[in-house]
Every structure is written in structure tokens, then in C-alpha cells.
N, C-alpha and C. Protein backbone atom coordinates (compact mmCIF):
# COMPACT_ATOMS: atom_id res chain seq x y z
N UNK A 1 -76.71 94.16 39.10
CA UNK A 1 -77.54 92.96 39.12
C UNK A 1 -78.11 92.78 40.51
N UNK A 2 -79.34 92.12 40.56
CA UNK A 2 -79.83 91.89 41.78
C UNK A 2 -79.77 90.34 42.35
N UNK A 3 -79.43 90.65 43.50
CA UNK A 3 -79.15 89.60 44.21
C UNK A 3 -79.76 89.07 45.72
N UNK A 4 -80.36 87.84 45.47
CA UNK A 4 -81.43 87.72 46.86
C UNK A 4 -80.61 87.18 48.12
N UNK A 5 -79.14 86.59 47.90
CA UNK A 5 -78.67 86.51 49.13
C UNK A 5 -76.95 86.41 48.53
N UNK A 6 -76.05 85.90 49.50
CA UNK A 6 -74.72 85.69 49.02
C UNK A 6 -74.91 84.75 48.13
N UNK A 7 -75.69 83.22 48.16
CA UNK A 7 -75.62 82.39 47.36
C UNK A 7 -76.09 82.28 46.21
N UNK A 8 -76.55 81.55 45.24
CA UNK A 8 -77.41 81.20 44.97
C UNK A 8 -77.45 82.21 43.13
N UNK A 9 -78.24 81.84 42.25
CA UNK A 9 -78.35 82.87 40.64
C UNK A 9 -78.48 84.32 41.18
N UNK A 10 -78.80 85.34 40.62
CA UNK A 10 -78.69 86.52 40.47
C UNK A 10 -80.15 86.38 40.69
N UNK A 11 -80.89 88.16 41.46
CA UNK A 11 -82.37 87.61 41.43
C UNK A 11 -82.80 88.78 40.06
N UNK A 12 -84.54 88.55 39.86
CA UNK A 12 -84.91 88.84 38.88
C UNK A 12 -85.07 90.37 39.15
N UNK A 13 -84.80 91.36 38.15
CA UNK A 13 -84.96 92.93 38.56
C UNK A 13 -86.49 92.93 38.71
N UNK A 14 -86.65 93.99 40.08
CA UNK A 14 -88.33 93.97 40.13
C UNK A 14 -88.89 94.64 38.75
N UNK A 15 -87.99 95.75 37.95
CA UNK A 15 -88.70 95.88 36.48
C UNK A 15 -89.28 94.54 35.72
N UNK A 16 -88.44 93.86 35.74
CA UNK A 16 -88.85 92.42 34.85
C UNK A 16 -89.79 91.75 35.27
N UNK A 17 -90.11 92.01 36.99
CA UNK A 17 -91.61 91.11 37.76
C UNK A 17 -92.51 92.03 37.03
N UNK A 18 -92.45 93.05 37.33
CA UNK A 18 -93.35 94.25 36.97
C UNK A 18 -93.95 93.88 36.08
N UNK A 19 -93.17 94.23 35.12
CA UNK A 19 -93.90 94.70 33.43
C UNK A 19 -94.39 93.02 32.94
N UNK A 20 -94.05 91.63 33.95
CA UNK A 20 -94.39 90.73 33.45
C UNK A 20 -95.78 90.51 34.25
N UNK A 21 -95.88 90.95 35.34
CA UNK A 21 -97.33 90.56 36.54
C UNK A 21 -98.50 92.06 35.78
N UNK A 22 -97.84 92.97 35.25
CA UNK A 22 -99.03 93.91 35.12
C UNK A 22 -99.31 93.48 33.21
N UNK A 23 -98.39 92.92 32.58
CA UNK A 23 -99.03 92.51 31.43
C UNK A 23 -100.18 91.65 31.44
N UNK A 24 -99.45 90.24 32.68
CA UNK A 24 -100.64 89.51 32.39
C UNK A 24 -101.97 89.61 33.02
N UNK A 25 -101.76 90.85 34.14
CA UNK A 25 -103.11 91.67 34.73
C UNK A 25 -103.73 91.92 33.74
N UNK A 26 -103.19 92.83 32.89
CA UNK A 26 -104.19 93.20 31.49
C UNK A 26 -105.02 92.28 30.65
N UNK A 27 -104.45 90.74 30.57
CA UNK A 27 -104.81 90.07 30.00
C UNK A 27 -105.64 88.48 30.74
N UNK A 28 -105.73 89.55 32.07
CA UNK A 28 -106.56 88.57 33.07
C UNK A 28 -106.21 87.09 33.48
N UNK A 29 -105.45 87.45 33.33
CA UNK A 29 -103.76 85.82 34.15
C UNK A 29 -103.52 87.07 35.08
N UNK A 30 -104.16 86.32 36.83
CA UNK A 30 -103.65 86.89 37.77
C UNK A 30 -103.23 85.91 38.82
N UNK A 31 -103.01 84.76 37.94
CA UNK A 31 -102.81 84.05 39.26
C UNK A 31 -101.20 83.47 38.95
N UNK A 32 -100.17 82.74 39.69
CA UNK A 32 -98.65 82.20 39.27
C UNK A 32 -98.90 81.24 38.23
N UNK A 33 -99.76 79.97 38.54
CA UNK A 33 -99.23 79.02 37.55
C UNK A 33 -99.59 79.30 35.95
N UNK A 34 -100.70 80.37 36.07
CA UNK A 34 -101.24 80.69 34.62
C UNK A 34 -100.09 81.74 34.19
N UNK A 35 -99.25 82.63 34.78
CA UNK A 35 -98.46 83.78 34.35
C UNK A 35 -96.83 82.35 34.36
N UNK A 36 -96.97 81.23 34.82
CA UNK A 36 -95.72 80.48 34.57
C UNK A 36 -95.89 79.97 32.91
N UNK A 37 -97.70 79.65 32.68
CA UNK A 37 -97.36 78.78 31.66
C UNK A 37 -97.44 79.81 30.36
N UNK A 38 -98.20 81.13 30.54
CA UNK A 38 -97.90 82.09 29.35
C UNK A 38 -96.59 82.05 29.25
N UNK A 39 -95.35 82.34 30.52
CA UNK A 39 -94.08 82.84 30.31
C UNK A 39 -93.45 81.68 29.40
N UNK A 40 -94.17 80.19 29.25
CA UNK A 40 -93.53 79.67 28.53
C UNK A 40 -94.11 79.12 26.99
N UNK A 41 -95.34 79.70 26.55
CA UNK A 41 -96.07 79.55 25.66
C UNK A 41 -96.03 80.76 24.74
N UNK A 42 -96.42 82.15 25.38
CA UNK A 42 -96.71 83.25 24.79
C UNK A 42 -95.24 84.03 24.89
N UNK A 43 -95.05 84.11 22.99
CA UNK A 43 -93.56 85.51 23.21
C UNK A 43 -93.38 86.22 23.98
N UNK A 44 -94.64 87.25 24.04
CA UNK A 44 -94.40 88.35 24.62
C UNK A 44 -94.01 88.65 26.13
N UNK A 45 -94.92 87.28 26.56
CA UNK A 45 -94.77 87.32 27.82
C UNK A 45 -93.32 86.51 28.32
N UNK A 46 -92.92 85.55 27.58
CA UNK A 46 -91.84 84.83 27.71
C UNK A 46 -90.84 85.85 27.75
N UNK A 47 -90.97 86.89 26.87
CA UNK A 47 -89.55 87.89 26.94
C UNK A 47 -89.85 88.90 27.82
N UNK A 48 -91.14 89.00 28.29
CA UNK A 48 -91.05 90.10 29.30
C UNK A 48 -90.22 89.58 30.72
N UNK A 49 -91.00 88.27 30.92
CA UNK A 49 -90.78 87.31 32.37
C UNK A 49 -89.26 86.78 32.47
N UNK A 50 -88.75 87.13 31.26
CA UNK A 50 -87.47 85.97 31.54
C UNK A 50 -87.57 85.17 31.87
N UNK A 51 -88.18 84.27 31.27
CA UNK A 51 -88.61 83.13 31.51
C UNK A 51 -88.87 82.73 33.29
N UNK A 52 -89.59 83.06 34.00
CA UNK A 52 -89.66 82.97 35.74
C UNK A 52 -90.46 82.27 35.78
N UNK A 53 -90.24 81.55 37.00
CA UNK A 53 -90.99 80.18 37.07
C UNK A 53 -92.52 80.87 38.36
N UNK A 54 -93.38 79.82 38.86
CA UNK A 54 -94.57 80.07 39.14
C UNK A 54 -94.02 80.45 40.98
N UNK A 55 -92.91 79.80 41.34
CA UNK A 55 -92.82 80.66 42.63
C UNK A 55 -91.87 81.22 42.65
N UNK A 56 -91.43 82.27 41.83
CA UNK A 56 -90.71 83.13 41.54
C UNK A 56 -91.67 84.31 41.53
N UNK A 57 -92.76 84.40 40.63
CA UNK A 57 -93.70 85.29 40.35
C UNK A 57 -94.62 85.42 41.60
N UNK A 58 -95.07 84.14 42.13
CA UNK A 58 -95.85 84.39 43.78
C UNK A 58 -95.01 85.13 44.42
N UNK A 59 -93.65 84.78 44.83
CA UNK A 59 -92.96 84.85 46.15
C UNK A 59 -93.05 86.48 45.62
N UNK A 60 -92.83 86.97 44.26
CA UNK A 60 -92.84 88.59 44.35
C UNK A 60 -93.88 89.31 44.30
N UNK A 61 -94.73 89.10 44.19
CA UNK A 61 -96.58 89.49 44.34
C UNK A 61 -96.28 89.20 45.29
N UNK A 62 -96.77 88.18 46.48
CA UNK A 62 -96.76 88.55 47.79
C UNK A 62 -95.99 88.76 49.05
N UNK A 63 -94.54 89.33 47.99
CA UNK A 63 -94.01 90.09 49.25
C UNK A 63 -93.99 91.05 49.19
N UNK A 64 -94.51 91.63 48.01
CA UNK A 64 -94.49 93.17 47.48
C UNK A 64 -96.25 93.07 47.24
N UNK A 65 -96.86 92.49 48.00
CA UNK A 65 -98.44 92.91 47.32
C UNK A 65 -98.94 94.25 47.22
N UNK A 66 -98.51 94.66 48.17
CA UNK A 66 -99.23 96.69 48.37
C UNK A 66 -99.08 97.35 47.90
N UNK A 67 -97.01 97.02 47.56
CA UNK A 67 -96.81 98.00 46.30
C UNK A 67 -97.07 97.89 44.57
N UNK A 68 -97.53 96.44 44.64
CA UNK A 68 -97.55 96.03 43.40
C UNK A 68 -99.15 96.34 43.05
N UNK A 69 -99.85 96.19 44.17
CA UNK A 69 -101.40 96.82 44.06
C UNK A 69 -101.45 98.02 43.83
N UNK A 70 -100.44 99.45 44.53
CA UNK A 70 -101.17 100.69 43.97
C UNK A 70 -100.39 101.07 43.14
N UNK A 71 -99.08 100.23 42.70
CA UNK A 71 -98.54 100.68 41.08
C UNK A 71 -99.85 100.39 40.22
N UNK A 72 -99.85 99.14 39.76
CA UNK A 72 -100.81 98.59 39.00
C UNK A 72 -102.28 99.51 39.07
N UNK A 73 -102.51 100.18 39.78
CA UNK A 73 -103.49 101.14 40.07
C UNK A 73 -103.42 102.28 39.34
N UNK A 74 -102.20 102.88 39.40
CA UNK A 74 -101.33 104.26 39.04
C UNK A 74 -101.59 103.78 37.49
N UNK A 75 -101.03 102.82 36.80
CA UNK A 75 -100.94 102.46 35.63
C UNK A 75 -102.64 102.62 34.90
N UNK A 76 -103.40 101.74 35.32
CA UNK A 76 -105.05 101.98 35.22
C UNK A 76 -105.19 103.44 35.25
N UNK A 77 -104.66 104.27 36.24
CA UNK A 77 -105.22 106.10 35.99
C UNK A 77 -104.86 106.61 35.16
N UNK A 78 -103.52 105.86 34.43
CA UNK A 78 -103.08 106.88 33.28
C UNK A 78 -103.42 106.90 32.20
């Protein structure tokens, strides 16, 4: 399990940011509060996101922006 410090819940596996920030890329929700309110409206996305709230999903887009930009890139080439 991942964990963001000694304290505090367990953090979210970056698979689960992933496959929840490049779904709603596909479906043109690129911003937090719109990928917060699919995670709690839309199934698919609700079970991708585990349910993650809107600065949960920022704080990992932009601390990982570069890598999350040329994955999401890699994915588009294939």
C-alpha cells in the first residue's frame, strides 16, 4: 500500500490516478473539479478514481505533470 507520510489514510496507487486522469482526458474532463464530480456521478469513473476528491487529483497532476504528460502521450501513439 502506498503511503504519503507516517500519518495520516493510505495514499492513492499512482495506477488508480492514472487510469482515472487519462480516462477523463479521453473524455475531455481535464480539469480537478470536473474529474471530482464525474468520480462521483459517472460509474466508470467512480470505480476507476476510488472515489478521489478534487485536490487529490490536482496535487497528483501537478506533481507528476511531465510524467503524466508523456505517458498520456505514449498512450495516444498506441
Amino acid at each position: 500500500m502506498f503511503h504519503h507520510d507516517e500519518k495520516g489514510a493510505p495514499a492513492y496507487p499512482p495506477k488508480v490516478m492514472l487510469n482515472s486522469i487519462f480516462y477523463g482526458y479521453c473524455r475531455g474532463i481535464i480539469s480537478s473539479r470536473p474529474m471530482e464530480y464525474a468520480c462521483k456521478t459517472n460509474g466508470i469513473v467512480k470505480a476507476l478514481a476510488w472515489d478521489a476528491d478534487a485536490d487529490t487529483i490536482a496535487h497528483f497532476i501537478s506533481s507528476q505533470a511531465e510524467a503524466v504528460k508523456n505517458l498520456f502521450a505514449q498512450v495516444l501513439c498506441q
